[in-house]
Structures are given as structure tokens and as C-alpha cells.
Protein backbone atom coordinates (compact mmCIF):
# COMPACT_ATOMS: atom_id res chain seq x y z
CA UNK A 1 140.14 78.84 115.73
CA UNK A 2 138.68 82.31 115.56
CA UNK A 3 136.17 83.14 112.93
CA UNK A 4 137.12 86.07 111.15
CA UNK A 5 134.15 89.05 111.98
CA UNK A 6 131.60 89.62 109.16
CA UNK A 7 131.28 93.24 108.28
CA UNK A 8 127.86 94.51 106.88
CA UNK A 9 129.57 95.80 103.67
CA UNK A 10 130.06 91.92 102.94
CA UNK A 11 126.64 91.14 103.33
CA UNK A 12 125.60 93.66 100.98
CA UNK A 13 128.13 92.78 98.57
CA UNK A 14 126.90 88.98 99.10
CA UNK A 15 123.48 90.30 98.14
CA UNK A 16 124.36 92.09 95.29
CA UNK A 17 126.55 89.93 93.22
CA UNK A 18 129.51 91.29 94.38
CA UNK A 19 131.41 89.80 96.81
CA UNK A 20 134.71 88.10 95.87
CA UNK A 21 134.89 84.46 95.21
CA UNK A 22 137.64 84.05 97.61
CA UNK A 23 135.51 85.34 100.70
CA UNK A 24 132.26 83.56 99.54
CA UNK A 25 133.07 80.46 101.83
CA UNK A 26 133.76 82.35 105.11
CA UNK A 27 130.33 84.47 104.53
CA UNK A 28 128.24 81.06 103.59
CA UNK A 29 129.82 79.83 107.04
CA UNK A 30 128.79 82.82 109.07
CA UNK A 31 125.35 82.64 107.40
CA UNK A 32 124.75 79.24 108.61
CA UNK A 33 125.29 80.08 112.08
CA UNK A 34 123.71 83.72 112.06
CA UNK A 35 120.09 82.55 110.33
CA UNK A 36 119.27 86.51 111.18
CA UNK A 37 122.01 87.52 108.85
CA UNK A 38 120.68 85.18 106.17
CA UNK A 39 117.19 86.46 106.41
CA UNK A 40 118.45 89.59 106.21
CA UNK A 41 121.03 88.87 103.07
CA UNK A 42 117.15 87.51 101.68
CA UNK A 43 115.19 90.26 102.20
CA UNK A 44 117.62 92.51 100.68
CA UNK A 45 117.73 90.07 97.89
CA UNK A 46 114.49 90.48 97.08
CA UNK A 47 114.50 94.15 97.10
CA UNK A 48 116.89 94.01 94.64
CA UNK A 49 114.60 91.92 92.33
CA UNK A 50 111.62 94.01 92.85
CA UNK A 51 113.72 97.17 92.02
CA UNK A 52 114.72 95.79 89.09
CA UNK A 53 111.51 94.66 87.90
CA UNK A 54 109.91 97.98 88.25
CA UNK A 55 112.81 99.83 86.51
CA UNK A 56 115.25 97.37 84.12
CA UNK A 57 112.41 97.96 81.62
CA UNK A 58 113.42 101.30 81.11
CA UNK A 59 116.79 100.16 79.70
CA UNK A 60 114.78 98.48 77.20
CA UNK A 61 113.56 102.10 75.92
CA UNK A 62 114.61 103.02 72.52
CA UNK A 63 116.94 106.12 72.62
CA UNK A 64 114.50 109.03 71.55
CA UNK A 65 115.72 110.55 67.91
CA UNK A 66 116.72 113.55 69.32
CA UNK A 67 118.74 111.80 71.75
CA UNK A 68 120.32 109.89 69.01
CA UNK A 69 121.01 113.23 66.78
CA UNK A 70 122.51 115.39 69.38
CA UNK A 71 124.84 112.47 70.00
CA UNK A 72 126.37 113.38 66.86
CA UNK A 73 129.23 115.34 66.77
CA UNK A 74 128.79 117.91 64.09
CA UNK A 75 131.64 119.18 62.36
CA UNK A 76 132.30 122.34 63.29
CA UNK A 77 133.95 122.53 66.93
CA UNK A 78 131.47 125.06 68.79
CA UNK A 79 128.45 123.86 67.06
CA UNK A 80 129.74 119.85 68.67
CA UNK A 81 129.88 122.06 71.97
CA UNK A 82 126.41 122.70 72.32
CA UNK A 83 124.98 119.49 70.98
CA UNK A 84 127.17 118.22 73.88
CA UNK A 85 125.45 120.26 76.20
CA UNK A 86 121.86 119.58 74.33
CA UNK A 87 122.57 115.73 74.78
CA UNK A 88 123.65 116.19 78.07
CA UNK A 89 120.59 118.08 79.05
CA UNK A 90 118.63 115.32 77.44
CA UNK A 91 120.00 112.61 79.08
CA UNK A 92 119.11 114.62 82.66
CA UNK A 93 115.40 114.36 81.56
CA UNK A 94 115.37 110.76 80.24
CA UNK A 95 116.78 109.83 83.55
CA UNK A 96 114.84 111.87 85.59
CA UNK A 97 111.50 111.14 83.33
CA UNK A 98 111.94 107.85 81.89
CA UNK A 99 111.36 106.03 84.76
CA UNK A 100 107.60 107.82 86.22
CA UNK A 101 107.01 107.99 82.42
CA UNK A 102 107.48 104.21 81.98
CA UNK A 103 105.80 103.26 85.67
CA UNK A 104 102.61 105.11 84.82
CA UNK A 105 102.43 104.82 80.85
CA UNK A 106 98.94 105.35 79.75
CA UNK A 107 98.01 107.61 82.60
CA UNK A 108 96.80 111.03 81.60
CA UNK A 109 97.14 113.46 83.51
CA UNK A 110 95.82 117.23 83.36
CA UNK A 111 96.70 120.07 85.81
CA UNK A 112 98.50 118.64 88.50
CA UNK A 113 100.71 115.60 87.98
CA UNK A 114 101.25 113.04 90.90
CA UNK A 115 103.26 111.31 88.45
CA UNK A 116 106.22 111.50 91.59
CA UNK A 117 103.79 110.39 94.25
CA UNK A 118 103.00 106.69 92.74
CA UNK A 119 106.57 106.35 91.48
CA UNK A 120 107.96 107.53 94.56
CA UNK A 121 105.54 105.12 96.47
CA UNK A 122 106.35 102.11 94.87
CA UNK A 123 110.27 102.31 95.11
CA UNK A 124 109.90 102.78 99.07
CA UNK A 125 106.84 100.08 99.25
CA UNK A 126 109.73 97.90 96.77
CA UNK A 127 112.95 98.90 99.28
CA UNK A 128 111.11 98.12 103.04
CA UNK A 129 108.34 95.73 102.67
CA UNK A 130 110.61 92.95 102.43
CA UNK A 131 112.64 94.00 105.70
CA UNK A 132 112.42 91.05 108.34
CA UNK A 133 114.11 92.41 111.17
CA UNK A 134 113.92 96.72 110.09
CA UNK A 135 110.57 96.79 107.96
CA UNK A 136 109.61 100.14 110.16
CA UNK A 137 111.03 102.77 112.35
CA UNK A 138 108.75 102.92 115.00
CA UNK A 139 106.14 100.06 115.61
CA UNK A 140 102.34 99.75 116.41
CA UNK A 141 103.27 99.32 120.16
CA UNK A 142 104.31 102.62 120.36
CA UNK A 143 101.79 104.09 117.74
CA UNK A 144 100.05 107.01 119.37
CA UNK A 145 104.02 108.19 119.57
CA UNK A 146 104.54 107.22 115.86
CA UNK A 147 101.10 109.38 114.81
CA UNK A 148 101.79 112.41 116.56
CA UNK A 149 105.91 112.63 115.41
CA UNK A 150 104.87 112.02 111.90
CA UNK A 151 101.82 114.62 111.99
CA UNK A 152 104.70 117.14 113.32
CA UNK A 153 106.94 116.62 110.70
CA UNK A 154 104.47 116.50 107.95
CA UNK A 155 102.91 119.67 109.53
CA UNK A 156 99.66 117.98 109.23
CA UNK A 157 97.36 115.63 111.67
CA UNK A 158 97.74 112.15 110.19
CA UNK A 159 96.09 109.21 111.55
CA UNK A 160 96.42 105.56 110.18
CA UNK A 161 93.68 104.22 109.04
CA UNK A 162 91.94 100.81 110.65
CA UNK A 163 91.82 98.10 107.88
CA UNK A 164 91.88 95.10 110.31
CA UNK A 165 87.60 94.46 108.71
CA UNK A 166 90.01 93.85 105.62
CA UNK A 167 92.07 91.33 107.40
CA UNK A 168 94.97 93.91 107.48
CA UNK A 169 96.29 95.02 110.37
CA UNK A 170 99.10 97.73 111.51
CA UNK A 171 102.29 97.09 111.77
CA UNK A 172 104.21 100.27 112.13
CA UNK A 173 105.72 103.36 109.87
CA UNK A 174 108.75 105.31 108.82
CA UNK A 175 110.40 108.52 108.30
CA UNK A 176 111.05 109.75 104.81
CA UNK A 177 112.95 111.97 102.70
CA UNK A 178 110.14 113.78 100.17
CA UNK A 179 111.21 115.01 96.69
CA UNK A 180 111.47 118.62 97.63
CA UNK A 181 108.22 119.29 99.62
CA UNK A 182 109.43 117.98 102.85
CA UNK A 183 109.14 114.95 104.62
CA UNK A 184 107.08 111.49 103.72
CA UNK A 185 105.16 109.15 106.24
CA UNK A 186 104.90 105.97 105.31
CA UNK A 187 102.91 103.45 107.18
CA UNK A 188 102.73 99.30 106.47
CA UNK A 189 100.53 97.05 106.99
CA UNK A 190 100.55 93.76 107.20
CA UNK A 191 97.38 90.21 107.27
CA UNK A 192 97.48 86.93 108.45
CA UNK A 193 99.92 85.50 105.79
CA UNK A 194 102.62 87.99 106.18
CA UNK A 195 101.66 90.08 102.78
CA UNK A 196 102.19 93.63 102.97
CA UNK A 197 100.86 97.19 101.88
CA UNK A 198 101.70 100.71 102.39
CA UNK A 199 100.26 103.82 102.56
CA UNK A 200 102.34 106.43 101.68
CA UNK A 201 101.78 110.24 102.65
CA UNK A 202 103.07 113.48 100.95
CA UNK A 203 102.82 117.11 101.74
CA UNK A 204 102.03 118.59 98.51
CA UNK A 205 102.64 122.17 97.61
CA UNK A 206 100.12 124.74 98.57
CA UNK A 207 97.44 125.19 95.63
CA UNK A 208 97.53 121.83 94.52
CA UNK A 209 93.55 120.77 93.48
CA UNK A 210 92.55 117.70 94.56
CA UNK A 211 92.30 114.87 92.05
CA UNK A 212 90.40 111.84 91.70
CA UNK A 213 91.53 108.26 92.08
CA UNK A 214 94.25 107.49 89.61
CA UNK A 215 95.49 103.58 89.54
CA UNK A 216 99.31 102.28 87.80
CA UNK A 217 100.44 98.61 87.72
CA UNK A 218 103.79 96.93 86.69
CA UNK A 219 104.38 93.24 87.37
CA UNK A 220 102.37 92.42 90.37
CA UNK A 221 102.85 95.73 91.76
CA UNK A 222 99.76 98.02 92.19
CA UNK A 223 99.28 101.65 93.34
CA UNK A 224 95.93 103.59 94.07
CA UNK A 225 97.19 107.33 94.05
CA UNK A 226 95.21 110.79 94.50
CA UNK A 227 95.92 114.45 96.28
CA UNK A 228 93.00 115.39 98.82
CA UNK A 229 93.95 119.45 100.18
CA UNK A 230 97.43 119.39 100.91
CA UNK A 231 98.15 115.58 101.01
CA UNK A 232 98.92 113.20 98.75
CA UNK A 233 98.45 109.76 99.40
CA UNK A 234 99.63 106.15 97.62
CA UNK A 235 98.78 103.04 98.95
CA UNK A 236 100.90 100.05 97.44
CA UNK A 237 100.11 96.57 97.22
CA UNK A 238 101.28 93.29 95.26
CA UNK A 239 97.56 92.30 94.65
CA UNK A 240 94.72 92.63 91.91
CA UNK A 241 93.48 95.72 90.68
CA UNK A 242 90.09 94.86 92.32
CA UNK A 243 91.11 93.78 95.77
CA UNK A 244 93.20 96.77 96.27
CA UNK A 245 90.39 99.26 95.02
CA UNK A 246 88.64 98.00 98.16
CA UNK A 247 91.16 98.65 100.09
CA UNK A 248 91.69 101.85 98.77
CA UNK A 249 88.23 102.80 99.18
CA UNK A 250 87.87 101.68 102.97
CA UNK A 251 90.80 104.07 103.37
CA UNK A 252 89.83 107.00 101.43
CA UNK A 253 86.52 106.74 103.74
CA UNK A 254 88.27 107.11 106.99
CA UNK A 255 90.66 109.95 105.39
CA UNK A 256 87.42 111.80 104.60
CA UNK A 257 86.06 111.46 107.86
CA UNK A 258 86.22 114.66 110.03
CA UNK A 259 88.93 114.82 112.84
């Protein structure tokens, strides 16, 4: 008998909730003889959770008033028209706001606003650090190549700093899209017991001031964030507040150091 192939949209589907009762036994079947597929179907999983522990909250927002009112239909036709358009507008910023709003409540911010940078941070530290098989694009084995592609798409010279003193060591890095000001480097690390961090690395736009360290935490989710020149960095951990300060300051040092 010939098992019927597995495609990856299945998987996904498995992973989300989604697949169809009626294929659920053939995919449980290929899982127990692919354990790689499994681990994958896991991992993805888990990114789902995380995702939706750093965001569902914001569902949980009550609707601001002017939300509410411009929801309204007035009476008169053309006036309904633009509160259409005003509630449509509005629901553009909650969207685009609510979440970076919600992730980094409390924070005050004056000047520039790295509000992005953390939030932006934490969703890619959220969507690869649980990767088995994929959790980078290129790996420490080939890191001097890794260093000098990122610098040249960043347009700046990067260099990963050493944290194996802090029991972390390098694993690898990635390729990202930015939010308008070019690429992103991320790079991961990982210690003895498999737990993860990132440091993630912006180019920010040109006459951006440098500001001091700024800290957000959700969950068990924490993020040191702050703009030195024309970089800003966030490094992302699942660990105390404390214990990734540390961190944070070993790695600030080395940025700092000349080059």
C-alpha cells in the first residue's frame, strides 16, 4: 500500500487548528514515521502560542470612544460617509498602534521612539527561536561569511558579540525584512540547555540621537532596546529582568568597543 505524500500546507494546517478531521489520521501516521516533521509541526506550535501571548491581549482592549462614535451612522447620508472614512482611518491606527502601544505600555518615550524596534524584535525572537531544524539562515560554521553579508546589507560593519563568559554561545543569524529603513540582522544565541536569545539589529534613519537603555516585558518575554549612531539594537530573551540586564550590558560593552 502506498502512503499518500504529505504536503507542507497540511502540516501547517495540522499546526494551526485547521486541518480537516477526515485527513487527521493519515497526517498522525506520517508524523510517527517522520519524527522531523513532528518536531517541526512542534516548533511551529509553539510559535503560535508565543504569538498569541504577546498579542491576543490586545483583543482584550476596550474600543476607544471615538472608535465607538464614528461607528455610528449619523443620519444624514454624506455626513455617515465621512464617519465611515473617520472610523476607517481609526481602525488603521488601532491596528497599526495597538499592538507596540500594548507591548511597551508604561514606556515613555521623548524624541525618538523605538517603540518598532522592541516590538519588531520580539515577534521575530517569538517566530524563529523555536525552529529545530531552520532556527537561522546561515550558521556559526560559516560566520565570518554570515558577518560580512549582513554588514553589506545593513550598510554598516556588524560583528556579533562573544557572550560564551555568559554561558551563551553563537549559533547563527538571519536575513530580515526592516519596517521601511532597510534590512534587519538578527543573530541567536543559544547555552547549554538549549534556551535562546537574540540580538536584533536595525538601520535607523539618519539623525536619529542615541538613547539610553529602555527595557519592556510581557509574559516571560523580555527586551533590552536602545539606538547607538545609526543602529538600533534589541536583544530578546525569555528570562528575568536582572539576568538579561547582564547580558545586555556585556553586549553593549563590546558594541562600544572601537573596530
Amino acid at each position: 500500500m502506498t502512503m499518500q505524500a504529505i504536503s507542507e500546507a497540511q502540516l501547517h494546517a495540522l499546526a494551526d487548528g485547521a486541518l480537516p478531521e477526515e485527513e487527521r489520521a493519515a497526517i498522525d501516521a506520517h508524523l510517527r514515521a517522520h519524527p522531523d516533521d513532528a518536531a517541526r509541526v512542534d516548533a511551529w506550535r509553539e510559535q503560535n502560542r508565543q504569538l498569541r501571548a504577546l498579542f491576543d491581549p490586545v483583543l482584550d482592549e476596550a474600543v476607544p470612544p471615538a472608535l465607538r462614535q464614528a461607528a455610528s451612522p449619523p443620519a444624514a447620508n454624506g455626513a455617515w460617509q465621512r464617519h465611515a472614512m473617520q472610523a476607517a482611518a481609526a481602525v488603521v491606527l488601532v491596528i497599526a498602534g495597538g499592538a507596540g502601544g500594548w507591548l511597551l505600555r508604561g514606556s515613555v518615550t521623548t524624541g525618538t521612539n523605538p517603540i518598532s524596534l522592541a516590538r519588531s524584535a520580539a515577534i521575530a525572537h517569538a517566530v524563529y527561536t523555536p525552529e529545530v531544524r531552520h532556527p537561522v539562515e546561515v550558521g556559526v560554521e560559516q560566520e565570518a561569511h554570515l558577518v560580512q553579508w549582513l554588514s553589506k546589507r545593513l550598510g554598516s560593519k556588524l560583528q556579533p558579540p562573544a557572550l560564551s563568559p555568559l554561558g551563551y554561545h553563537l549559533i547563527g543569524g538571519r536575513l530580515l525584512p526592516g519596517d521601511g529603513d532597510g534590512p534587519v540582522a538578527q543573530f541567536m544565541y543559544e547555552d547549554g540547555g538549549g534556551k535562546r536569545l537574540t540580538l536584533y539589529v536595525a538601520k535607523e534613519r539618519a539623525g536619529r540621537q542615541e538613547t539610553a537603555f529602555r527595557y519592556t516585558q510581557e509574559k516571560d518575554l523580555s527586551v533590552f532596546y536602545w539606538i547607538d549612531d545609526q543602529l538600533g539594537y534589541a536583544l530578546s530573551a525569555s528570562l528575568p529582568k536582572q539576568a538579561l540586564g547582564k547580558i545586555a550590558d556585556a553586549v553593549y560593552a563590546q558594541l562600544e568597543q572601537p573596530r
